[in-house]
PDB file of N, CA and C in Angstrom:
ATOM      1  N   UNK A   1      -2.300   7.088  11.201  1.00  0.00           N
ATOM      2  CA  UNK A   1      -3.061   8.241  10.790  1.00  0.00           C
ATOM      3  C   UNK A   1      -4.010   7.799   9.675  1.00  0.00           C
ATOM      4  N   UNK A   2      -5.401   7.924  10.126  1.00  0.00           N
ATOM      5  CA  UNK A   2      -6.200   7.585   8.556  1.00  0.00           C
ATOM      6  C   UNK A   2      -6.660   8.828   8.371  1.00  0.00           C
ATOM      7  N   UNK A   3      -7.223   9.058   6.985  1.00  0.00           N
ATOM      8  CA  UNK A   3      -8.092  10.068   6.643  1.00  0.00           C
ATOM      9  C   UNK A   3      -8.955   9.334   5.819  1.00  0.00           C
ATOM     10  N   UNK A   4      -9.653  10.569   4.869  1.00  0.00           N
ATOM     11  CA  UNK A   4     -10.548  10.070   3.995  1.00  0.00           C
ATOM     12  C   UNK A   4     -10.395  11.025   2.934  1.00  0.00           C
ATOM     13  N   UNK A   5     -10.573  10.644   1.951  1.00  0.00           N
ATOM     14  CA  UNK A   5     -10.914  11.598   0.535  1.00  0.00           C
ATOM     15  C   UNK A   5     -12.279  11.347  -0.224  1.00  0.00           C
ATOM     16  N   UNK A   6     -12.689  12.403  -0.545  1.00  0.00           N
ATOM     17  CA  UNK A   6     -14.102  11.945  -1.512  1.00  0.00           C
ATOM     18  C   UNK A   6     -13.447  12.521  -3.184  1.00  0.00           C
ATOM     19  N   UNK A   7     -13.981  10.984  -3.279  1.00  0.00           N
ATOM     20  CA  UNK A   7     -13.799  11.073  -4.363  1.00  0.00           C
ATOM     21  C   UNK A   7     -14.889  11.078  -5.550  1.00  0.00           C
ATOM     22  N   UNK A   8     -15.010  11.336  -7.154  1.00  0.00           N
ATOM     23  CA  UNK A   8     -16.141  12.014  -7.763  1.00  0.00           C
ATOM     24  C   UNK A   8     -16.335  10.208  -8.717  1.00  0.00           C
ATOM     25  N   UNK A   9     -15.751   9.347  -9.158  1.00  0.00           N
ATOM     26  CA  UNK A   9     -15.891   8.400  -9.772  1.00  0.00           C
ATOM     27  C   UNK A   9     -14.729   7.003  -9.336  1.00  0.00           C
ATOM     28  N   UNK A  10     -15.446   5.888 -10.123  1.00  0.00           N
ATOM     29  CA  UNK A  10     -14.147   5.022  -9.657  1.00  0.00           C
ATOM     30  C   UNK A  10     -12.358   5.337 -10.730  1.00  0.00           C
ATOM     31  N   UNK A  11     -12.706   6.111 -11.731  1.00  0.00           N
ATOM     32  CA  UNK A  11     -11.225   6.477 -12.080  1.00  0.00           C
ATOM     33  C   UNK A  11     -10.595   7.555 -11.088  1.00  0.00           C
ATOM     34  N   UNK A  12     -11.288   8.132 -10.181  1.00  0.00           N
ATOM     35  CA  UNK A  12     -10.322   9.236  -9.183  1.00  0.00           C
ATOM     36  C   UNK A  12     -10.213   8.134  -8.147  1.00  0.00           C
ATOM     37  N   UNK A  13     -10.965   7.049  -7.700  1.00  0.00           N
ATOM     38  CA  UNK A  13     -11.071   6.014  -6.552  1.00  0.00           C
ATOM     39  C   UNK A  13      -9.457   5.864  -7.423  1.00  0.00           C
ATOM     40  N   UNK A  14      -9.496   4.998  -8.587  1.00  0.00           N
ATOM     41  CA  UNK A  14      -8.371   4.102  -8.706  1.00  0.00           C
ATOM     42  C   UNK A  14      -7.013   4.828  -8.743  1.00  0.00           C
ATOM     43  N   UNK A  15      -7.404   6.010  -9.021  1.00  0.00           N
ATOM     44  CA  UNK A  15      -5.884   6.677  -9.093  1.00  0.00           C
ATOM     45  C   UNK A  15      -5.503   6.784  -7.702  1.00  0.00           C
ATOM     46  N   UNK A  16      -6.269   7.236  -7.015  1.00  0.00           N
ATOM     47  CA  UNK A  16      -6.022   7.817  -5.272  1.00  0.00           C
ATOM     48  C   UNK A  16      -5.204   6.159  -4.686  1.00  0.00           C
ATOM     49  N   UNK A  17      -6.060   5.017  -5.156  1.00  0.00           N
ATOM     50  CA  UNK A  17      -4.939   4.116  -4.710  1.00  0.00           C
ATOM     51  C   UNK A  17      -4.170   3.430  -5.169  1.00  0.00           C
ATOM     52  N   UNK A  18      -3.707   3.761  -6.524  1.00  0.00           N
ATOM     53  CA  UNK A  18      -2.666   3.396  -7.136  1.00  0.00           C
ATOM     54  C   UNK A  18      -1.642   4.340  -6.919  1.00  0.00           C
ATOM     55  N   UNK A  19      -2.055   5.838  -6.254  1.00  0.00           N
ATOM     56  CA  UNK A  19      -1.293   6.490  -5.802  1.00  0.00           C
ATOM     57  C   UNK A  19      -0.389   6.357  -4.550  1.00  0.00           C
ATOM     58  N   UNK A  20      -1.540   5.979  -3.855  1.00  0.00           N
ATOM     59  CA  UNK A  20      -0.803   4.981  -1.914  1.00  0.00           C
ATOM     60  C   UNK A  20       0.238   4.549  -2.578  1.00  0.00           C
ATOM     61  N   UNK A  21      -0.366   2.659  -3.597  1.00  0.00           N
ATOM     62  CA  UNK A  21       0.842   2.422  -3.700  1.00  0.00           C
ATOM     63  C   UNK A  21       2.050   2.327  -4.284  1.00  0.00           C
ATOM     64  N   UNK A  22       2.119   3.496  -5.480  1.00  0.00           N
ATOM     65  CA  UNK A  22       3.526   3.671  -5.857  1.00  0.00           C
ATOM     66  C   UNK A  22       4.324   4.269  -4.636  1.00  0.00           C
ATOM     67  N   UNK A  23       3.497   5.198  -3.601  1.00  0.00           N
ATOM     68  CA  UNK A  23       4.327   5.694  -2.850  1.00  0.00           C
ATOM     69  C   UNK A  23       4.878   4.709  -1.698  1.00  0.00           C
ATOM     70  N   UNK A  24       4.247   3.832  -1.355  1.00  0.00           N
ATOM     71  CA  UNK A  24       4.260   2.884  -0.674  1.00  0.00           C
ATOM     72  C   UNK A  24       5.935   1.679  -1.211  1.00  0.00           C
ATOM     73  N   UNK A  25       5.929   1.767  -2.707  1.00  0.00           N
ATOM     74  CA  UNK A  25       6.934   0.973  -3.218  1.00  0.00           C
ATOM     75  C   UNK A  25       8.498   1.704  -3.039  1.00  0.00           C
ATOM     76  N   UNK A  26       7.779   3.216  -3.228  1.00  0.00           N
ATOM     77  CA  UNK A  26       8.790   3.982  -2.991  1.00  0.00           C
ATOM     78  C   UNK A  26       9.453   3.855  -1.976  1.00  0.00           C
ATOM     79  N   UNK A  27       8.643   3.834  -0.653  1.00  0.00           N
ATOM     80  CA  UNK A  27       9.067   3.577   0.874  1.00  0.00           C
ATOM     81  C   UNK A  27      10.257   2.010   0.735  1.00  0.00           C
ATOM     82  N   UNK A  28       9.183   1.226   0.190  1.00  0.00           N
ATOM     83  CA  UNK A  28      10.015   0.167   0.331  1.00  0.00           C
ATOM     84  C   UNK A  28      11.512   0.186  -0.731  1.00  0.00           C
ATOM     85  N   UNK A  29      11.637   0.827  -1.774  1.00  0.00           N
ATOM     86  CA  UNK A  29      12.825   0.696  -2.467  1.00  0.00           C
ATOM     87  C   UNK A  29      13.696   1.159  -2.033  1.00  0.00           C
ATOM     88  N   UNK A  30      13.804   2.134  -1.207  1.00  0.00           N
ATOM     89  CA  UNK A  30      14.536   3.058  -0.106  1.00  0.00           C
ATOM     90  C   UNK A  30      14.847   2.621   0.604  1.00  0.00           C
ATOM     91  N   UNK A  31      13.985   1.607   1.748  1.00  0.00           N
ATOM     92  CA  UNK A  31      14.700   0.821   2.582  1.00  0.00           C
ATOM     93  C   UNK A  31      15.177  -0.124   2.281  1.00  0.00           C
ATOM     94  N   UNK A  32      15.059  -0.998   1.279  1.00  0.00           N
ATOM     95  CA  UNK A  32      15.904  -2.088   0.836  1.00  0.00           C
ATOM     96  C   UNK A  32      17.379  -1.879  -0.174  1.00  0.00           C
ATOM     97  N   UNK A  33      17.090  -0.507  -0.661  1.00  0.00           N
ATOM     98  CA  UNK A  33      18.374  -0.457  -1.378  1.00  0.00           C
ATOM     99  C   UNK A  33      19.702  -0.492  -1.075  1.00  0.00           C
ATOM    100  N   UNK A  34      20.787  -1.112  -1.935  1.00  0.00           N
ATOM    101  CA  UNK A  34      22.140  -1.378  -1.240  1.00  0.00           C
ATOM    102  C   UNK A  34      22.502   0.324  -0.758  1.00  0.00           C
ATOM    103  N   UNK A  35      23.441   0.494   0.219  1.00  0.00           N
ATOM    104  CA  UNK A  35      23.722   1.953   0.314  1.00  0.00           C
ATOM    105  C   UNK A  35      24.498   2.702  -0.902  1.00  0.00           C
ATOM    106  N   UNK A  36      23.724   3.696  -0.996  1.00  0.00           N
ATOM    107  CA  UNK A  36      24.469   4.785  -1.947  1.00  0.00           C
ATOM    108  C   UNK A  36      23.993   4.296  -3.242  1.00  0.00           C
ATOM    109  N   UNK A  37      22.751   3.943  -3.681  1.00  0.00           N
ATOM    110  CA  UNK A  37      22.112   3.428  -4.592  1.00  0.00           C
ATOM    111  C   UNK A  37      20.850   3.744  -4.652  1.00  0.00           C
ATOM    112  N   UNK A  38      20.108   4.460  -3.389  1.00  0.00           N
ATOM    113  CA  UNK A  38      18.803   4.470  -3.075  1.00  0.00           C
ATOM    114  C   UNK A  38      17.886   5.405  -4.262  1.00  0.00           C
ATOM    115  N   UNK A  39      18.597   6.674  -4.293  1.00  0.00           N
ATOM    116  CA  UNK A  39      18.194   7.590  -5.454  1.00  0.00           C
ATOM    117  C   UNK A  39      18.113   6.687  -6.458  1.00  0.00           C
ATOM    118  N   UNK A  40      18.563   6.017  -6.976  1.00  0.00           N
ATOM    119  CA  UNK A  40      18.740   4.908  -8.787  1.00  0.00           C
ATOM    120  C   UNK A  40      17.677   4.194  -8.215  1.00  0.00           C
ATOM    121  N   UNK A  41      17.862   3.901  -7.215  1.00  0.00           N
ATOM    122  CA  UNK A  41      16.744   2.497  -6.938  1.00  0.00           C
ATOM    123  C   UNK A  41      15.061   3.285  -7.018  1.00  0.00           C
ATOM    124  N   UNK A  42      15.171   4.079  -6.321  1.00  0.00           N
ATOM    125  CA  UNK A  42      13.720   5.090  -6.350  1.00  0.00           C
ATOM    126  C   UNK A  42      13.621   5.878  -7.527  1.00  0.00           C
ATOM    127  N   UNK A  43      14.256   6.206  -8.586  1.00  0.00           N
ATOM    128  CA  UNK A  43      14.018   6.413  -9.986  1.00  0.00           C
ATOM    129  C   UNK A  43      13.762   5.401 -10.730  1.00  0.00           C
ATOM    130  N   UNK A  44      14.278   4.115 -10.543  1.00  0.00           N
ATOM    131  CA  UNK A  44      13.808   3.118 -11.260  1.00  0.00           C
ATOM    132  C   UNK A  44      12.583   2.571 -10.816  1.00  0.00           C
ATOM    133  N   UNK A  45      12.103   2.670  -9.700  1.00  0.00           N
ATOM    134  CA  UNK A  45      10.863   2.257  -9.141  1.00  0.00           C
ATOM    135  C   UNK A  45       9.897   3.206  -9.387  1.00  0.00           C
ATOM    136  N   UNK A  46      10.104   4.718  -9.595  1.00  0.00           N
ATOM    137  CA  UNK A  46       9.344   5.580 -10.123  1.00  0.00           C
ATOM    138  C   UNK A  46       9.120   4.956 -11.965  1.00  0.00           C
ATOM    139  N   UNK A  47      10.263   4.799 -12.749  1.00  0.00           N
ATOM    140  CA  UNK A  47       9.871   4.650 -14.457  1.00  0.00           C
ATOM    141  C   UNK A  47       8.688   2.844 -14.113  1.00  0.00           C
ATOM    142  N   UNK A  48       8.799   2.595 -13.345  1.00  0.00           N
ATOM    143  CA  UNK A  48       8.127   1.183 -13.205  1.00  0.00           C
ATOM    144  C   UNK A  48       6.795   1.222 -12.847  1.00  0.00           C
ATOM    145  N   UNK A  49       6.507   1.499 -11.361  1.00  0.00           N
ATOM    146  CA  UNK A  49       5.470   1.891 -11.283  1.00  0.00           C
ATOM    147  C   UNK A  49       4.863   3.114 -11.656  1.00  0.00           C
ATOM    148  N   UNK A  50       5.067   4.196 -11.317  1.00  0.00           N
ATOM    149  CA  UNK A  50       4.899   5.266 -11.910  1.00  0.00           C
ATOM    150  C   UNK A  50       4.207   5.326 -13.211  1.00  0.00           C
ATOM    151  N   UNK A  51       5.022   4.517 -14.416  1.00  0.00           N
ATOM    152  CA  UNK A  51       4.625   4.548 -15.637  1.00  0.00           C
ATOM    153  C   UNK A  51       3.444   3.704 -15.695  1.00  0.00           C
ATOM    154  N   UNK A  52       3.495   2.537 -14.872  1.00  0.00           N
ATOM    155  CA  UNK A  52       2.284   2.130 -14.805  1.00  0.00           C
ATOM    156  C   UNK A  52       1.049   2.503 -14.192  1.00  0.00           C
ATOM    157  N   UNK A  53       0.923   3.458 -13.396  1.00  0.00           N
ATOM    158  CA  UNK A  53      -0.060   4.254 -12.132  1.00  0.00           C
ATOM    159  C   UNK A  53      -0.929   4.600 -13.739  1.00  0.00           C
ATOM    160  N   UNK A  54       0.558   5.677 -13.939  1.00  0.00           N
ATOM    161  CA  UNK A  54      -0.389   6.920 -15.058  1.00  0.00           C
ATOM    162  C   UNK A  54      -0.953   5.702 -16.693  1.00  0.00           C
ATOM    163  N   UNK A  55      -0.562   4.993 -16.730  1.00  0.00           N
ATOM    164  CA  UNK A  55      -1.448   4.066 -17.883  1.00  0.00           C
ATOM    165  C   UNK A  55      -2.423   3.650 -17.408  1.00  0.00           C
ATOM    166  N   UNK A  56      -2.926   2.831 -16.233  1.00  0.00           N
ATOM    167  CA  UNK A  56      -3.917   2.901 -15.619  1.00  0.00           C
ATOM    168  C   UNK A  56      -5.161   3.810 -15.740  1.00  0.00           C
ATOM    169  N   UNK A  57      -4.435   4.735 -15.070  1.00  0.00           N
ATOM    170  CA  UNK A  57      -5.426   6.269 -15.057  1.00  0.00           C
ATOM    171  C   UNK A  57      -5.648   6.620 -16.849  1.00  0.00           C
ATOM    172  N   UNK A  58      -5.008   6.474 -17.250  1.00  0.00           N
ATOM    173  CA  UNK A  58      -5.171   7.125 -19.119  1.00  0.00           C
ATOM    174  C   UNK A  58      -6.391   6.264 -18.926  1.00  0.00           C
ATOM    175  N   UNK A  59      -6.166   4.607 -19.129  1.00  0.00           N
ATOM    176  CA  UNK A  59      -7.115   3.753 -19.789  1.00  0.00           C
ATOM    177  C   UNK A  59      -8.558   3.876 -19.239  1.00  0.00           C
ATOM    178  N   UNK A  60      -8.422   4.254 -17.633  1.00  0.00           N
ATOM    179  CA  UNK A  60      -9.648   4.512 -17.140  1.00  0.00           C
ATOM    180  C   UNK A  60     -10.702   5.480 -17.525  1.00  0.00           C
ATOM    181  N   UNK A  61      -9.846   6.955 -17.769  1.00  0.00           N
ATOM    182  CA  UNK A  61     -10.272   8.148 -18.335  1.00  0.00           C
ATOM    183  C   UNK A  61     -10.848   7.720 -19.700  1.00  0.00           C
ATOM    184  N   UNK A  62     -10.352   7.213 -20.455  1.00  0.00           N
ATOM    185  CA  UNK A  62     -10.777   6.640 -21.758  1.00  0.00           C
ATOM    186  C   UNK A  62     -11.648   5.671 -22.305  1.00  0.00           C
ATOM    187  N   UNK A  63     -11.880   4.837 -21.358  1.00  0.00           N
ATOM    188  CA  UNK A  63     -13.007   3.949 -20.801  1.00  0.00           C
ATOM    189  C   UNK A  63     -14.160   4.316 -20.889  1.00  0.00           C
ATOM    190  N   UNK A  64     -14.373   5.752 -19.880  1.00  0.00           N
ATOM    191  CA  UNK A  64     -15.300   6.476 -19.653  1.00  0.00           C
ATOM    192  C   UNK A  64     -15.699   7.083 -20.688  1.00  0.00           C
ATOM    193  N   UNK A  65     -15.044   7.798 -21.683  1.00  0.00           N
ATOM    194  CA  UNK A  65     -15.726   8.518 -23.265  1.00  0.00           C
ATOM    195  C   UNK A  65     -14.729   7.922 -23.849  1.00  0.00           C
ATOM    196  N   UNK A  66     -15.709   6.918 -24.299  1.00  0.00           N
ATOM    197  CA  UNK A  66     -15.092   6.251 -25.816  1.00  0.00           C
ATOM    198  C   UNK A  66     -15.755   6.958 -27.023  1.00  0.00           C
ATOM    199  N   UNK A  67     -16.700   7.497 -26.805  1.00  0.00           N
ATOM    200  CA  UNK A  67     -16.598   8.688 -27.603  1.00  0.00           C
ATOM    201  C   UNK A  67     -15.924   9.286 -28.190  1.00  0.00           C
ATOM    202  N   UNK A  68     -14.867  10.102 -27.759  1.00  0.00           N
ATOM    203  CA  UNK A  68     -13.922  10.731 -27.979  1.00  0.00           C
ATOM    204  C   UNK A  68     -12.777  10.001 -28.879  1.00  0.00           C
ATOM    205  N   UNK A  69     -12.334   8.906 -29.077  1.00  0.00           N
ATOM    206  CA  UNK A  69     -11.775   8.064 -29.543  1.00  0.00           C
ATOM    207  C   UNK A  69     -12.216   7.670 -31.202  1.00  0.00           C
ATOM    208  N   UNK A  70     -14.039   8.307 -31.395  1.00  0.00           N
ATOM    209  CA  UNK A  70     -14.210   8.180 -32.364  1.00  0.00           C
ATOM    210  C   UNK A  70     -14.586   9.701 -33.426  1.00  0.00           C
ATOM    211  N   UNK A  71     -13.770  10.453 -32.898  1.00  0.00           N
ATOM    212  CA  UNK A  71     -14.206  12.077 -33.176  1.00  0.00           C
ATOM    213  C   UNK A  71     -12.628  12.945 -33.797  1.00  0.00           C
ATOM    214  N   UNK A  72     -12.050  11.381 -33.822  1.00  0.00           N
ATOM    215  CA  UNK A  72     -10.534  11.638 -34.633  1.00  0.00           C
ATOM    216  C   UNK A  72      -9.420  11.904 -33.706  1.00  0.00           C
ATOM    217  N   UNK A  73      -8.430  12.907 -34.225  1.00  0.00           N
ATOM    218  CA  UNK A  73      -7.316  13.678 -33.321  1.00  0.00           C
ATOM    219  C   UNK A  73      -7.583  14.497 -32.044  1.00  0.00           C
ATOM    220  N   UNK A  74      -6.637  14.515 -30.750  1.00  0.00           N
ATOM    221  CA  UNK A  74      -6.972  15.500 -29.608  1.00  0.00           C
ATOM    222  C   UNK A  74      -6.275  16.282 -30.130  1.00  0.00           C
ATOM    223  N   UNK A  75      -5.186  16.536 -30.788  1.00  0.00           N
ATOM    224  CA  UNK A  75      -4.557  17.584 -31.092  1.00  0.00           C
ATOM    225  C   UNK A  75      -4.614  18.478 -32.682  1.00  0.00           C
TER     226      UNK A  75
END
């Protein structure tokens, strides 16, 4: 099955496929996990990649207005 997405810049490009492949790792941690382990194994593959998808995406967003970085606190 292919599709397509349009996307508005290359930080929505990079998320859309850093998105494939955490889900993609997911697939694979599932099938390789010993039995009755798969849930631990796919939570730990979520804090791994996962945490890395969304740092990605931060740094990209931030990339883009570095501006903002010099205008003090977001909160």
């Amino acid at each position: 099955m292919a599709r397509s997405i349009e996307v508005q810049d290359e930080s929505e490009e990079l998320a859309a496929l850093q998105a494939i492949e955490t889900v993609r790792a997911l697939r694979r941690a599932m099938m390789d996990a010993t039995p009755g382990k798969g849930l631990a194994t796919m939570e730990s593959t979520v804090r791994d990649k996962g945490m890395d998808h969304l740092r990605r995406m931060f740094d990209s967003v931030v990339r883009e207005h570095p501006e903002a970085q010099k205008k003090g606190s977001a909160l």
